[in-house]
C-alpha atoms as a PDB file:
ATOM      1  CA  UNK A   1       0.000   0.000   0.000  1.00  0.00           C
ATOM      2  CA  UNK A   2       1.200   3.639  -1.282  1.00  0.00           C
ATOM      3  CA  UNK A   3       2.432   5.738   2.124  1.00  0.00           C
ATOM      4  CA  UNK A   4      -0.098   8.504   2.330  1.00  0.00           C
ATOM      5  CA  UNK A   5       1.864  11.865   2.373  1.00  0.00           C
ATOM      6  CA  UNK A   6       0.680  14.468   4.435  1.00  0.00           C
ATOM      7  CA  UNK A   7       0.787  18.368   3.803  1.00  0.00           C
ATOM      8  CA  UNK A   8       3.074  19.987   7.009  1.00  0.00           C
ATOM      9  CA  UNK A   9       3.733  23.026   5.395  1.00  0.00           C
ATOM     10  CA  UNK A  10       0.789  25.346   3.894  1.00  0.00           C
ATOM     11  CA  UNK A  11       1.525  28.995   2.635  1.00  0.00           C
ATOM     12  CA  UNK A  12      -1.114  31.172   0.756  1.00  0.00           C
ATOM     13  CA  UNK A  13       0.409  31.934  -2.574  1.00  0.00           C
ATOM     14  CA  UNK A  14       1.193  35.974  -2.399  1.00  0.00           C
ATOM     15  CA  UNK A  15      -0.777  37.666  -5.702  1.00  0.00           C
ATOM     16  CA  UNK A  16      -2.968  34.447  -6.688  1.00  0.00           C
ATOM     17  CA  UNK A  17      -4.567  34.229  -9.766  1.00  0.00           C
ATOM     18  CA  UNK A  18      -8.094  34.968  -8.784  1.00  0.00           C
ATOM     19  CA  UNK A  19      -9.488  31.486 -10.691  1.00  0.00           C
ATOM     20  CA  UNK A  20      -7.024  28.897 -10.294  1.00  0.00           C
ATOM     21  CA  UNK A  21      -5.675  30.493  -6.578  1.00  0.00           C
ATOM     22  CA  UNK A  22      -1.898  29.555  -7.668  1.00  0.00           C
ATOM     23  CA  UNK A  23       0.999  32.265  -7.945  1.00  0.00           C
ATOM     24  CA  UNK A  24       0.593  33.754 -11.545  1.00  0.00           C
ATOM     25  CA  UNK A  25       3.665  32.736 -12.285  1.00  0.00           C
ATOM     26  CA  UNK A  26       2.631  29.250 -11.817  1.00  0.00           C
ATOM     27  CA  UNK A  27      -1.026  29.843 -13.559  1.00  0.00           C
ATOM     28  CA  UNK A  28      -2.901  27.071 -14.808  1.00  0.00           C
ATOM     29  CA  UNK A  29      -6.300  28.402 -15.994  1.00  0.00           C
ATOM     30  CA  UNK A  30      -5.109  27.567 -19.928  1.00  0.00           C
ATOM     31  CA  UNK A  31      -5.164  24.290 -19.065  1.00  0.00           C
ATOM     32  CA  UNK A  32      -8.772  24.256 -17.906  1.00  0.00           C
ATOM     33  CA  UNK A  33     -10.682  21.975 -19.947  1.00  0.00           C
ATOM     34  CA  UNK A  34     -14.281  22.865 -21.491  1.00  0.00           C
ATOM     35  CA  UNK A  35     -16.661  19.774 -21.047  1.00  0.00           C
ATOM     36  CA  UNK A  36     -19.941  20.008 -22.348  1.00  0.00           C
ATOM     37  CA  UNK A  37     -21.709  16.823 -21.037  1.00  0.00           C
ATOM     38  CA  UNK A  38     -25.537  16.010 -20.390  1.00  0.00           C
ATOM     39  CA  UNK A  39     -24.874  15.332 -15.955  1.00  0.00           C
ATOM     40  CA  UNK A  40     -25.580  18.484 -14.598  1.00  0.00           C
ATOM     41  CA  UNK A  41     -23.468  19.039 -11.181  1.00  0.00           C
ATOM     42  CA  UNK A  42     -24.297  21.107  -9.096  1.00  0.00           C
ATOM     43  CA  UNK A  43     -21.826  21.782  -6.111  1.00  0.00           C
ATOM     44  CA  UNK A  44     -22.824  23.238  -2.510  1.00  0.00           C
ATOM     45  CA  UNK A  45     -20.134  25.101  -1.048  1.00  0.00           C
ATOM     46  CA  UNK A  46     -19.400  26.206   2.081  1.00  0.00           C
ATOM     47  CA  UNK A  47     -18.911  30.101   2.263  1.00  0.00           C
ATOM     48  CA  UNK A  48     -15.522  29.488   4.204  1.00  0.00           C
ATOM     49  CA  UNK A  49     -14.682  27.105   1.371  1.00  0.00           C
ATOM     50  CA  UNK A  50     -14.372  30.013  -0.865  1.00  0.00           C
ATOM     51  CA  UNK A  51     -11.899  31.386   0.429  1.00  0.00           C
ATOM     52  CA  UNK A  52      -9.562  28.394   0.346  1.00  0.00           C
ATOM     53  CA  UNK A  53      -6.613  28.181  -2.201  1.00  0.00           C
ATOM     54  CA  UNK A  54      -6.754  24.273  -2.005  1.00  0.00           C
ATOM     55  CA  UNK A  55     -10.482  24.640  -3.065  1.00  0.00           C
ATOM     56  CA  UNK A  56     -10.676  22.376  -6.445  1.00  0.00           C
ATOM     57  CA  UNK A  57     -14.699  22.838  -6.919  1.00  0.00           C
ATOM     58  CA  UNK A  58     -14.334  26.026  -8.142  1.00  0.00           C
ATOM     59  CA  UNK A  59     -12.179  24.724 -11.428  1.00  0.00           C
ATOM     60  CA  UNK A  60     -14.806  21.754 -11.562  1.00  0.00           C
ATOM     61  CA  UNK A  61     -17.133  24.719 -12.389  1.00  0.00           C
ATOM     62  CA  UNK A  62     -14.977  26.158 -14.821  1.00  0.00           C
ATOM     63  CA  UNK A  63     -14.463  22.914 -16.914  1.00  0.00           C
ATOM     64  CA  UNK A  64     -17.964  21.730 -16.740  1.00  0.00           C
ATOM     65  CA  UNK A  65     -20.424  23.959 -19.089  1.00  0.00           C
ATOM     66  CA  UNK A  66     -23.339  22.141 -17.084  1.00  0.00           C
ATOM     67  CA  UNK A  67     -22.419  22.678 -13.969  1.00  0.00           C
ATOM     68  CA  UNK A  68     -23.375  25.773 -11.393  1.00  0.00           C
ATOM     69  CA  UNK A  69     -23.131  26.550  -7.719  1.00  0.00           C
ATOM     70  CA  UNK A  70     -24.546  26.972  -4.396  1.00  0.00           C
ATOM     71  CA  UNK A  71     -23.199  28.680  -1.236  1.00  0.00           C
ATOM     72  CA  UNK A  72     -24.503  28.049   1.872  1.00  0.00           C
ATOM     73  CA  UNK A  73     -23.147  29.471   5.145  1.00  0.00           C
ATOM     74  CA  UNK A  74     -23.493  33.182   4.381  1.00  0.00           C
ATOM     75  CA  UNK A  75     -25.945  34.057   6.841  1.00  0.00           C
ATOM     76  CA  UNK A  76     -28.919  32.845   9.374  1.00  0.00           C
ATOM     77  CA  UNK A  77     -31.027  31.530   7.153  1.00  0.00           C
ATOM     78  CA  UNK A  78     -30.798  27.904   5.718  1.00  0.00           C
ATOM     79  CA  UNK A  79     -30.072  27.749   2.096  1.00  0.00           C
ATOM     80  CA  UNK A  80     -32.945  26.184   0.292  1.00  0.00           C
ATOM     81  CA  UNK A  81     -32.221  23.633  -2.642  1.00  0.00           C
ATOM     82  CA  UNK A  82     -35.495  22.654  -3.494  1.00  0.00           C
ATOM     83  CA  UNK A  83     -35.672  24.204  -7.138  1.00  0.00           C
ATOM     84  CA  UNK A  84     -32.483  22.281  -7.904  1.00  0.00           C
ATOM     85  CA  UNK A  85     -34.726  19.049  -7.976  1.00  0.00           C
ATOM     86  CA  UNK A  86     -36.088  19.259 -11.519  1.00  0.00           C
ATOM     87  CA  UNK A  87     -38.036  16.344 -13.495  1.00  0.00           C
ATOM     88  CA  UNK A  88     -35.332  16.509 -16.159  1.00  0.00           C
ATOM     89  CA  UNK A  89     -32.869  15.377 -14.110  1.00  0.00           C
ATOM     90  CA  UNK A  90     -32.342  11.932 -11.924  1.00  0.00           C
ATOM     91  CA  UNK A  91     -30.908  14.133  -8.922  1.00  0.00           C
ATOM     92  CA  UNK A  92     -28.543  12.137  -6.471  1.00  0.00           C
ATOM     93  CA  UNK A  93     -26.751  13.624  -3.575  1.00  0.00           C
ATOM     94  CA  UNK A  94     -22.857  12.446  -3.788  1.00  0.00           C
ATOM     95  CA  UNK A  95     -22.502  11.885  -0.194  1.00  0.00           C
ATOM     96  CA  UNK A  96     -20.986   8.409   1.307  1.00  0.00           C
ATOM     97  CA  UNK A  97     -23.614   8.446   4.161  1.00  0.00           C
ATOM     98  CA  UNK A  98     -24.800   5.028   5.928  1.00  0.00           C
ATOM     99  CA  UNK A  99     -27.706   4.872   3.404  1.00  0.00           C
ATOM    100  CA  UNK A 100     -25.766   5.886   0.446  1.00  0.00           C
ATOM    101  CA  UNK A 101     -25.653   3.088  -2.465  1.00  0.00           C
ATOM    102  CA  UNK A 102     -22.349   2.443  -4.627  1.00  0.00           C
ATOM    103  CA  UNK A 103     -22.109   4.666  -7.948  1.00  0.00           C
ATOM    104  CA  UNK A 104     -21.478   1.976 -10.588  1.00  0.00           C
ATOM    105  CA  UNK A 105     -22.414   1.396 -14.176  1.00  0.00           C
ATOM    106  CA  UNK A 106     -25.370  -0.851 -13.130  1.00  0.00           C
ATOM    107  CA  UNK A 107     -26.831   1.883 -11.029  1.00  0.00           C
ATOM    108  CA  UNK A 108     -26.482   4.524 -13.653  1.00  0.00           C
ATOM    109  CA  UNK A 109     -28.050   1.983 -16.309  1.00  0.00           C
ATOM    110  CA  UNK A 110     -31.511   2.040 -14.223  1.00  0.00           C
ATOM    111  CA  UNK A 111     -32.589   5.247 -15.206  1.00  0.00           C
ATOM    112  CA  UNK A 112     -32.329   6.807 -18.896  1.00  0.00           C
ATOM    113  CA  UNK A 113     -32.666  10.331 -17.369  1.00  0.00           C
ATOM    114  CA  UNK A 114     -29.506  12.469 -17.263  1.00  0.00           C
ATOM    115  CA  UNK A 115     -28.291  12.853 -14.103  1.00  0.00           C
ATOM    116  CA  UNK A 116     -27.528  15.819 -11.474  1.00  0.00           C
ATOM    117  CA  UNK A 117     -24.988  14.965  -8.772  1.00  0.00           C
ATOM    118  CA  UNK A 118     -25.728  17.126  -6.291  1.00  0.00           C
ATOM    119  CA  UNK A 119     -21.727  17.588  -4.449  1.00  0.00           C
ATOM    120  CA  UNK A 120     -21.250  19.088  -0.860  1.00  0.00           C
ATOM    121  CA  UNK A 121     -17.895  20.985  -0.908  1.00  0.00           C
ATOM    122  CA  UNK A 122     -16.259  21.506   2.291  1.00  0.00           C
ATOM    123  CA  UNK A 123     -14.421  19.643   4.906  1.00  0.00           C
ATOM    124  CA  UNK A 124     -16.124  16.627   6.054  1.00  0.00           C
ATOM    125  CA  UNK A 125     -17.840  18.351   9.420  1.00  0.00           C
ATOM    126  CA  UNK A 126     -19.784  21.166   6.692  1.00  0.00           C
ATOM    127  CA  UNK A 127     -20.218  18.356   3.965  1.00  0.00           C
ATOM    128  CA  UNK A 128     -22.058  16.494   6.279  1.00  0.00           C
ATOM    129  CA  UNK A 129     -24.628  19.379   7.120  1.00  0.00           C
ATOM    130  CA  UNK A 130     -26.308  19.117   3.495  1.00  0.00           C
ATOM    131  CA  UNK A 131     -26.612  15.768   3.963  1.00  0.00           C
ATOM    132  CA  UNK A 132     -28.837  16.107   7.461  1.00  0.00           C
ATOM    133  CA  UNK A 133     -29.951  19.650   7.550  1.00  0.00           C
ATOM    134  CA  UNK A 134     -31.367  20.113   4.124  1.00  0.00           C
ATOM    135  CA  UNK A 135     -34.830  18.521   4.370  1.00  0.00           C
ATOM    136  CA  UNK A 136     -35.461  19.109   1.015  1.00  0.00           C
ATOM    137  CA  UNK A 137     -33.373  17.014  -0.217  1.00  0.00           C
ATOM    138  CA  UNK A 138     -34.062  13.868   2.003  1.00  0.00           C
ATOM    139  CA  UNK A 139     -35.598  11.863  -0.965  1.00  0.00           C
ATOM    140  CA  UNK A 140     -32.837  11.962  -3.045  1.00  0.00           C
ATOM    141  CA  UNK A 141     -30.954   8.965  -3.277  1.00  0.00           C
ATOM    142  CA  UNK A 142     -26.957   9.087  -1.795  1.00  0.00           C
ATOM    143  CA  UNK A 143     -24.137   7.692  -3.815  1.00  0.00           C
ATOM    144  CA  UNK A 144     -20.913   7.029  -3.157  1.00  0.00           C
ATOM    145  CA  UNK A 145     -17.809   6.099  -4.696  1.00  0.00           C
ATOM    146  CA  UNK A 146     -16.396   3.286  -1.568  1.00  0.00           C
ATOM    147  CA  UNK A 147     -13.043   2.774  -4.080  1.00  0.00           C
ATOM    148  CA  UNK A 148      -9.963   3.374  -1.319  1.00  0.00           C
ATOM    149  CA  UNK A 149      -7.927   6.534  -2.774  1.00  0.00           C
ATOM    150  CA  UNK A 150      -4.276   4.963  -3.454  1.00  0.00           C
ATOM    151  CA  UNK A 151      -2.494   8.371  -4.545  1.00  0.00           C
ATOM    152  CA  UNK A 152       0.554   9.192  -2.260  1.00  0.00           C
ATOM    153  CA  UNK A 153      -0.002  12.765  -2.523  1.00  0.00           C
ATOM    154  CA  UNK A 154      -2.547  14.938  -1.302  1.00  0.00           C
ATOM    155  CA  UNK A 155      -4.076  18.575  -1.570  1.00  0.00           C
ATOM    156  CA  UNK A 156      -4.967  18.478   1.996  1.00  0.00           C
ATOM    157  CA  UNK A 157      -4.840  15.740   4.800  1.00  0.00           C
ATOM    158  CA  UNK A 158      -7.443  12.930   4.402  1.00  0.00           C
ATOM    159  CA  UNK A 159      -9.150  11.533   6.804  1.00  0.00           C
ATOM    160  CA  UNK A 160     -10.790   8.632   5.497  1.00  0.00           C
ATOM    161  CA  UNK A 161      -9.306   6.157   2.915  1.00  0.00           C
ATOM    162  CA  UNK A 162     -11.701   7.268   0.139  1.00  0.00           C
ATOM    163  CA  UNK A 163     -10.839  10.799   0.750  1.00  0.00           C
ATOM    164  CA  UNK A 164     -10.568  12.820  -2.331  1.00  0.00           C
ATOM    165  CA  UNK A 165     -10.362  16.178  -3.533  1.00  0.00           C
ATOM    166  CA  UNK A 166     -13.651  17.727  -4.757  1.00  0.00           C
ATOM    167  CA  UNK A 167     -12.687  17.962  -8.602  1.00  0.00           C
ATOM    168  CA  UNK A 168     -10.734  14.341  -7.961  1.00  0.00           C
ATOM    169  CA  UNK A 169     -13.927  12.778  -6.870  1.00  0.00           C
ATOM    170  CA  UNK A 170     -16.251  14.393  -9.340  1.00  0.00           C
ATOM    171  CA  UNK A 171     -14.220  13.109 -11.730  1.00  0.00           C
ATOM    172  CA  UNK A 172     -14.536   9.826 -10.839  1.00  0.00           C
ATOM    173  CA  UNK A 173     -18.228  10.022 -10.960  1.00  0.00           C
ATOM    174  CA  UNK A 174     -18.370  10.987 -14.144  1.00  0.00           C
ATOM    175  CA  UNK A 175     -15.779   8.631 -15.421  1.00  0.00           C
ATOM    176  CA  UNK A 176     -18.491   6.110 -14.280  1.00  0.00           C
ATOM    177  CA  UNK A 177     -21.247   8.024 -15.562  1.00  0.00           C
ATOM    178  CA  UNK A 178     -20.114   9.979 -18.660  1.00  0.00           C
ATOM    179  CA  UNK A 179     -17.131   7.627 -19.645  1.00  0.00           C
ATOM    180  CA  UNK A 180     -12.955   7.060 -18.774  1.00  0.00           C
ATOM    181  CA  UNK A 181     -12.112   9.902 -21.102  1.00  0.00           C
ATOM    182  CA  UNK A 182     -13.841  12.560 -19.552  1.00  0.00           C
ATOM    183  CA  UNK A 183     -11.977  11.397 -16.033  1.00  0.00           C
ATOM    184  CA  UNK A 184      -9.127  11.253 -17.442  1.00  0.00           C
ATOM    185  CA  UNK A 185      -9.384  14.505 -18.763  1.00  0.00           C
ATOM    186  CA  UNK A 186     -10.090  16.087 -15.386  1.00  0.00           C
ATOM    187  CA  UNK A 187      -7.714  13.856 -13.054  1.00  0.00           C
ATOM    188  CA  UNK A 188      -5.397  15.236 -15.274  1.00  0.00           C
ATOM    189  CA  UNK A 189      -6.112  18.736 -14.953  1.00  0.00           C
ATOM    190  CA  UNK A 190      -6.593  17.804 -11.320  1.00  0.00           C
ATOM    191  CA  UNK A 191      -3.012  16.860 -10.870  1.00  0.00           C
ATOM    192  CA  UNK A 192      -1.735  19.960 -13.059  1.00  0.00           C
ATOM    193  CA  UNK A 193      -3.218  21.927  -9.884  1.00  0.00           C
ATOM    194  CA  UNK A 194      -1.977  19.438  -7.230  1.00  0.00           C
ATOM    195  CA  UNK A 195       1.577  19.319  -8.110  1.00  0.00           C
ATOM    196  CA  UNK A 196       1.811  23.260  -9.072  1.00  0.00           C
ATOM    197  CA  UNK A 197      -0.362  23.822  -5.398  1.00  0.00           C
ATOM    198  CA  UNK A 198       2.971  21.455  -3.782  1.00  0.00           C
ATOM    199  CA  UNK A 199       5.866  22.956  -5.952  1.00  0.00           C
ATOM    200  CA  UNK A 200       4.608  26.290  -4.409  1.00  0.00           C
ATOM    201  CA  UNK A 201       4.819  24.921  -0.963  1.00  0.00           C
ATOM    202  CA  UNK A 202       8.089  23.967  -1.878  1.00  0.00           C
ATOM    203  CA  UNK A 203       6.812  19.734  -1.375  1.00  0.00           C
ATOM    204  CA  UNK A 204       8.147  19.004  -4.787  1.00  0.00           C
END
């Protein structure tokens, strides 16, 4: 089994590019694929997320044309979801909870509809909160990708052995659901942003 290496050192890139949050000298947005696909996903972000330079949902967005976003966190009141659940769509909630069911090629063949994967994006304590606290949502089915994450190198620390990066797991979902060239489009572009994200740290 690969040794998981662990971040010790983080330091906020000074002057970020305001898309891909790396040192401008070490820019990546060219590299930012454009995929037009029929899943729609639709990522709920944390307002503290935002403001992290490790954040990879925010390029997700940018590479996926059918794709838009949701912050929740801002304020008092609870964020309501409800008109993201549309009859075009077979809406799932990508969330490995207790009741979640394993996204596979079977699953995805039950259903001709086009899906939307609804992604939390934040650490696992505000990822969890969509799950529970958003009551509109509570008949959507959970998914999950249970594969154990192998990859010696990390954005951040991860705390379960599935951990993943948002734009490395949303990748894999749509590798499953879209096909192995769109994932490895975006694990690509995903590692573009790791090991720039680590050079700058001075990790590589």
């Amino acid at each position: 089994m690969n040794q998981i290496k662990t971040i010790a050192r983080k330091r906020k890139p000074q002057d970020p590019c305001q898309v891909c949050f790396l040192h401008k000298d070490r820019c990546i947005c060219e590299h930012i694929p454009s995929l037009t696909l029929k899943t729609k996903i639709s990522l709920v972000f944390h307002a503290k997320e935002l403001k992290r330079t490790t954040n990879t949902g925010r390029l997700a967005l940018k590479a996926l044309t059918n794709s838009e976003m949701r912050v929740r966190g801002e304020g008092r009141e609870t964020l309501d979801l409800s008109d993201l659940l549309s009859p075009k769509y077979r809406t799932l909630l990508f969330y490995p909870s207790d009741n979640a069911v394993e996204l596979d090629r079977q699953f995805v063949a039950e259903d001709p509809l086009p899906i939307q994967l609804i992604v939390p994006d934040g650490n696992w304590r505000q990822a969890s909160k969509v799950h529970y606290r958003h009551h509109e949502l509570s008949d959507i089915p959970r998914v999950k990708i249970s594969t154990p994450n192998t990859t010696r190198l990390h954005m951040r620390t991860e705390t379960t052995e599935a951990g993943m990066a948002t734009l490395e797991a949303i990748a894999h979902a749509l590798g499953i659901i879209e096909g192995l060239e769109v994932k490895d489009e975006l694990l690509r572009f995903y590692q573009r942003k790791l090991e720039e994200t680590l050079k700058g740290r001075g990790q590589l």
